[in-house]
Protein backbone atom coordinates (compact mmCIF):
# COMPACT_ATOMS: atom_id res chain seq x y z
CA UNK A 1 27.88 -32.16 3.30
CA UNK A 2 29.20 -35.23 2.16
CA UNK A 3 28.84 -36.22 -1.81
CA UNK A 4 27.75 -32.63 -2.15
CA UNK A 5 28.92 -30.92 -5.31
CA UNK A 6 28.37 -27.12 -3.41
CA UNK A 7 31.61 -26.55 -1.55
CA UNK A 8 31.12 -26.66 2.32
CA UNK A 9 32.30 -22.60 2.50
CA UNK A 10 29.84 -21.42 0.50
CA UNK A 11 27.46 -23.85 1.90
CA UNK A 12 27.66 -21.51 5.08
CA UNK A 13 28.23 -18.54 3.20
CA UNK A 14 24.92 -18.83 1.32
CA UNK A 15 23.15 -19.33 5.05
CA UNK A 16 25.16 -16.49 6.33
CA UNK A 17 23.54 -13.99 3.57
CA UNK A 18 20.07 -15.50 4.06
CA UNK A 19 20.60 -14.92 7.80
CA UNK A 20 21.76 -11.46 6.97
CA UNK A 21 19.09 -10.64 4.51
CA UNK A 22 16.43 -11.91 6.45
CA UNK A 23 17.87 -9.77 9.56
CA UNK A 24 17.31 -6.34 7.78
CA UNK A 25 14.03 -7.16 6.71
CA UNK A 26 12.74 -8.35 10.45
CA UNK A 27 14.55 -4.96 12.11
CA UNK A 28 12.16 -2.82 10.02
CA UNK A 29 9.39 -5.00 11.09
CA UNK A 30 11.03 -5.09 14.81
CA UNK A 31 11.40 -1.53 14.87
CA UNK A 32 7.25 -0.97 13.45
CA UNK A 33 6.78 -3.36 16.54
CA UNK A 34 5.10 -6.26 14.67
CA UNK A 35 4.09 -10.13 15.70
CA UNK A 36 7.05 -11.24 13.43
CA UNK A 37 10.34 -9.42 14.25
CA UNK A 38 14.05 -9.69 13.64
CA UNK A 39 14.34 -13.30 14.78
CA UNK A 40 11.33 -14.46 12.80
CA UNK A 41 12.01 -12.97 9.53
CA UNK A 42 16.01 -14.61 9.87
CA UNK A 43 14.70 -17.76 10.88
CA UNK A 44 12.37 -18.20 8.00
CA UNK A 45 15.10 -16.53 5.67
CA UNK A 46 17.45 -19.38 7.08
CA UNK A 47 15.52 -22.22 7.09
CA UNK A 48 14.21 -21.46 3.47
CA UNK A 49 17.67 -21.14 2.41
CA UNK A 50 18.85 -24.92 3.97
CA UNK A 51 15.59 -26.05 2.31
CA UNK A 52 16.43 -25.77 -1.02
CA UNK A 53 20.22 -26.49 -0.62
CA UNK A 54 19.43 -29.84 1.10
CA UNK A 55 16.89 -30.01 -1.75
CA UNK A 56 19.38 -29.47 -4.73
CA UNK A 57 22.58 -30.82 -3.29
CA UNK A 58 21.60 -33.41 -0.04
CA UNK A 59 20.49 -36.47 -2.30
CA UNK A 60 23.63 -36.12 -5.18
CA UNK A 61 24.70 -39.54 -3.52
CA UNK A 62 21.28 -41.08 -5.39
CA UNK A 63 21.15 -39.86 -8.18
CA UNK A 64 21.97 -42.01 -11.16
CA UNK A 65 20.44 -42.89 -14.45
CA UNK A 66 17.51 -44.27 -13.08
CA UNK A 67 16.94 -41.92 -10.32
CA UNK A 68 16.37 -37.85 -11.12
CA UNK A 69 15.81 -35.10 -8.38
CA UNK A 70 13.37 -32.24 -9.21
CA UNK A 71 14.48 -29.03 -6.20
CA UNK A 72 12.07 -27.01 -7.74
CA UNK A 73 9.31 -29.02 -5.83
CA UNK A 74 11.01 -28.53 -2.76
CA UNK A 75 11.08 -24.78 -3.54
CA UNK A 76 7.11 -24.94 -4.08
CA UNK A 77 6.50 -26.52 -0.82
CA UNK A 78 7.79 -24.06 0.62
CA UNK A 79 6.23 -20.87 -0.70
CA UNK A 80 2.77 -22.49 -0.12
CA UNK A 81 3.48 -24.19 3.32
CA UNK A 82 5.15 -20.58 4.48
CA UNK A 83 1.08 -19.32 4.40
CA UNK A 84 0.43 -21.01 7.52
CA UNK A 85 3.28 -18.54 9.33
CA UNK A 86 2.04 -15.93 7.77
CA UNK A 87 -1.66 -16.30 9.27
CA UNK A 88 -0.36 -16.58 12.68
CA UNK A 89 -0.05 -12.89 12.34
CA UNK A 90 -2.89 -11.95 10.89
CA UNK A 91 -5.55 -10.66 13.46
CA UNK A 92 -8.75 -9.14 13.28
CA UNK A 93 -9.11 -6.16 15.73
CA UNK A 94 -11.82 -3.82 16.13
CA UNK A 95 -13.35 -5.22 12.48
CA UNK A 96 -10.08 -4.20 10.93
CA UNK A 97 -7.65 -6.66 9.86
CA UNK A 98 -3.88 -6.24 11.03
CA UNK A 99 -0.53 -7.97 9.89
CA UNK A 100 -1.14 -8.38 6.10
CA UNK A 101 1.70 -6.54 5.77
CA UNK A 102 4.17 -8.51 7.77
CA UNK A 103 2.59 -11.71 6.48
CA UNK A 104 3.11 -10.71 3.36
CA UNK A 105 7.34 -9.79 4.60
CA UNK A 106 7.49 -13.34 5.87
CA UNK A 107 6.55 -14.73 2.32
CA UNK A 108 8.73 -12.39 0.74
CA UNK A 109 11.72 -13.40 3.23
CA UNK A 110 11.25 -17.13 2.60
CA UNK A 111 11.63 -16.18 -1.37
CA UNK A 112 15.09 -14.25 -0.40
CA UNK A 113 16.14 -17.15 1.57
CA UNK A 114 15.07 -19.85 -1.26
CA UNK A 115 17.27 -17.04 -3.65
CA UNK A 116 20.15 -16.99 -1.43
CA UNK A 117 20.15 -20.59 -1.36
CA UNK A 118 19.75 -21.77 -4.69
CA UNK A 119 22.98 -19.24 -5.11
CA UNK A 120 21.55 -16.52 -7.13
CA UNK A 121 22.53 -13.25 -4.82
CA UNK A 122 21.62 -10.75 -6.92
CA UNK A 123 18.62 -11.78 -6.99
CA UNK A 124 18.45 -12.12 -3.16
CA UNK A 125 20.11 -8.98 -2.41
CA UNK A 126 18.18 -6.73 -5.19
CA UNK A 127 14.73 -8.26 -3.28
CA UNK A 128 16.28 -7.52 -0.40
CA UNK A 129 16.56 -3.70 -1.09
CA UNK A 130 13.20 -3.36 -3.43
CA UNK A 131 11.39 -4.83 0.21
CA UNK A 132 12.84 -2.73 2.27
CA UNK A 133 12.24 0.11 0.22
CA UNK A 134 8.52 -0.95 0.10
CA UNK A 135 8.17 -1.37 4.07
CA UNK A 136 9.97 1.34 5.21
CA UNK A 137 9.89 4.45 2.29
CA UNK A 138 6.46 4.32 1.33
CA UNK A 139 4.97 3.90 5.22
CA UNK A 140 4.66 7.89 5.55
CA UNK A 141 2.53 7.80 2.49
CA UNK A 142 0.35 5.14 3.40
CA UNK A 143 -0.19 6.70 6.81
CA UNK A 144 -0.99 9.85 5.74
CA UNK A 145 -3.05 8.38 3.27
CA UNK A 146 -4.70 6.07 6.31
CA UNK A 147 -5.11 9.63 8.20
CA UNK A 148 -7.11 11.14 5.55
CA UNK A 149 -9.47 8.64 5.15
CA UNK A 150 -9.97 7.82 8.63
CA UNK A 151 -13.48 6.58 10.65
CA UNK A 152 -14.53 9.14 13.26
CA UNK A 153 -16.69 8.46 15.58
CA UNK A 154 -18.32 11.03 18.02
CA UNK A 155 -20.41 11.07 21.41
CA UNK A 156 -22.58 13.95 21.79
CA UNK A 157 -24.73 14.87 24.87
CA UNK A 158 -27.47 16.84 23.52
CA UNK A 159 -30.93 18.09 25.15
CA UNK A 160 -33.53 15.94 25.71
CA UNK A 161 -35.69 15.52 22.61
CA UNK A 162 -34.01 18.16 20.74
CA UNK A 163 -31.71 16.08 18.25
CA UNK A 164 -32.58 17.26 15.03
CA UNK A 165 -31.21 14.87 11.56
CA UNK A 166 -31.54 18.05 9.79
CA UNK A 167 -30.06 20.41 11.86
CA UNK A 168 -26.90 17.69 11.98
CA UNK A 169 -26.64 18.01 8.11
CA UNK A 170 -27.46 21.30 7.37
CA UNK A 171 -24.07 21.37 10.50
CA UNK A 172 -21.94 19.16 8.83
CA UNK A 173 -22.49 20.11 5.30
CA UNK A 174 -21.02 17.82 2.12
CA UNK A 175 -20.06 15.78 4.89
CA UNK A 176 -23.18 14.35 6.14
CA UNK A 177 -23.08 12.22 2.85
CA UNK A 178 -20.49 10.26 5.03
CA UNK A 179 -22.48 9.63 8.09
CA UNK A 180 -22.54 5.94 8.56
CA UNK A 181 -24.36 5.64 11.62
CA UNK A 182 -26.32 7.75 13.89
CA UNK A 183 -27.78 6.57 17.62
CA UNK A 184 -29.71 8.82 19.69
CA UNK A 185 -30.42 7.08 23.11
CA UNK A 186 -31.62 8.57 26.25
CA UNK A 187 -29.20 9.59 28.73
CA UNK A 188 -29.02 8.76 32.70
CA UNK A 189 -29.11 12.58 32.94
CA UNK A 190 -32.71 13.00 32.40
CA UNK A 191 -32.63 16.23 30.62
CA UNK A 192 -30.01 15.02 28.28
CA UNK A 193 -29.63 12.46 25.36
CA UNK A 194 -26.38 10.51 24.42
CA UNK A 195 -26.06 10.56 20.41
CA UNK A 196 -23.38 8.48 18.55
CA UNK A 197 -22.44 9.90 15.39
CA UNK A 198 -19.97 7.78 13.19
CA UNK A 199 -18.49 9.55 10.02
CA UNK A 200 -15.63 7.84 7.22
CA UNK A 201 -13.40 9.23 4.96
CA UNK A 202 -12.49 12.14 7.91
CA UNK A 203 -9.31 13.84 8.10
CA UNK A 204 -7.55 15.45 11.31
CA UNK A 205 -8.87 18.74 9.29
CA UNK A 206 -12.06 17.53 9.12
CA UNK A 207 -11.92 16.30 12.53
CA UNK A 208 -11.63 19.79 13.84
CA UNK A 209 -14.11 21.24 11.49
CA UNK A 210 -16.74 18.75 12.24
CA UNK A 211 -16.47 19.22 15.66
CA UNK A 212 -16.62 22.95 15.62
CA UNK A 213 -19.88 22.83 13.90
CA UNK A 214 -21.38 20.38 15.52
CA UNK A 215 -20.42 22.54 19.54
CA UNK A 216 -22.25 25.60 17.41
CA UNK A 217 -25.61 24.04 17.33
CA UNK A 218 -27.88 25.10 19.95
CA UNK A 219 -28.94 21.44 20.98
CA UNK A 220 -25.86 20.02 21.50
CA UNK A 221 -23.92 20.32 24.87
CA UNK A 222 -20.65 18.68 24.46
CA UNK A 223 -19.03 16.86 21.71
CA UNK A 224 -16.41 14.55 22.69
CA UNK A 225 -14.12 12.05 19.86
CA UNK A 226 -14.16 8.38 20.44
CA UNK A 227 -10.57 7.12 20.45
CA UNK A 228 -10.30 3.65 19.05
């Protein structure tokens, strides 16, 4: 880069390690299978990193006593303008919202690249390490956390004018406090109605258990789980 004062080697070394950095992020993601994989995460790494080198060493040629550079804009820019990315994988899918998470890796890739570039790799490689920790060693917790507080929602056939709110509660116990929604419509079968029974906050262990009540009552003629 000519009249650059940031020798050309570590010009492309600096890339290199965002590119790098970037890459290990996006292979978690990749291997999660998420909108933004590998080559996303070392393309925003990459192109944050030549962003704020062309933004602290491209204009040196300028610069004189009436003329003064700030980067640090340059650096701004980009952590705000790296939102509209991020929202291209954000969706909303059966009223739950998915890719927060690898929005939020994006923004945190186009800091590492930003770090990389402005030549402070500690930084970028500590960030680099702290992330992955955060996407890939806490996931088990979060999903067994996500697991235990679940929706469940159920389709019963039942008899035909039988369905009983209190025999349901007195069935399903503490849990009926988490009964969010509860349809009883009349089935094609004519001696049968189809009931739709939504619970939160449900375990797999609960699953089973509110299941196995539910079959015992007298009413009810199958009991069958709604997969999302």
């Amino acid at each position: 880069m000519q009249g650059s004062a940031l020798p050309q080697w570590e010009l492309v070394g600096r890339l290199l390690l965002a590119a790098a950095l970037g890459s290990i992020i996006g292979f978690e993601r990749e291997r999660s299978v998420r909108a933004a994989g590998l080559r996303t995460h070392m393309l925003v790494s990459v192109g944050s990193c030549l962003i704020i080198i062309v933004s602290a060493y491209g204009f040196n040629t300028v610069l004189g006593r009436y003329v003064v550079l700030d980067p640090s804009r340059v650096a701004a820019q980009v952590v705000s303008g790296i939102g509209f990315l991020g929202a291209g994988s954000i969706i909303l899918r059966n009223e739950a919202v998915k890719g927060l998470t690898t929005a939020a890796s994006i923004w945190a890739v186009a800091a590492i690249g930003l770090a990389a570039g402005a030549g402070l790799y500690i930084a970028a490689v500590a960030s680099t390490v702290i992330i992955l920790a955060i996407l890939a060693g806490l996931k088990p917790l979060e999903d067994r956390f996500a697991a235990s507080h679940a929706s469940l929602e159920l389709r019963l056939k039942a008899r035909r004018g039988e369905t009983s709110l209190a025999a349901l509660e007195g069935a399903l116990g503490a849990r009926a406090a988490r009964v969010r929604r509860l349809i009883v419509q009349k089935s094609e079968d004519e001696d049968l109605d189809d009931v739709t029974l939504s619970l939160t906050r449900v375990s797999p262990r609960d699953t089973a258990d509110v299941v196995g009540a539910l079959e015992r009552l007298a009413f009810i003629v199958e009991v069958s789980e709604r997969k999302p």
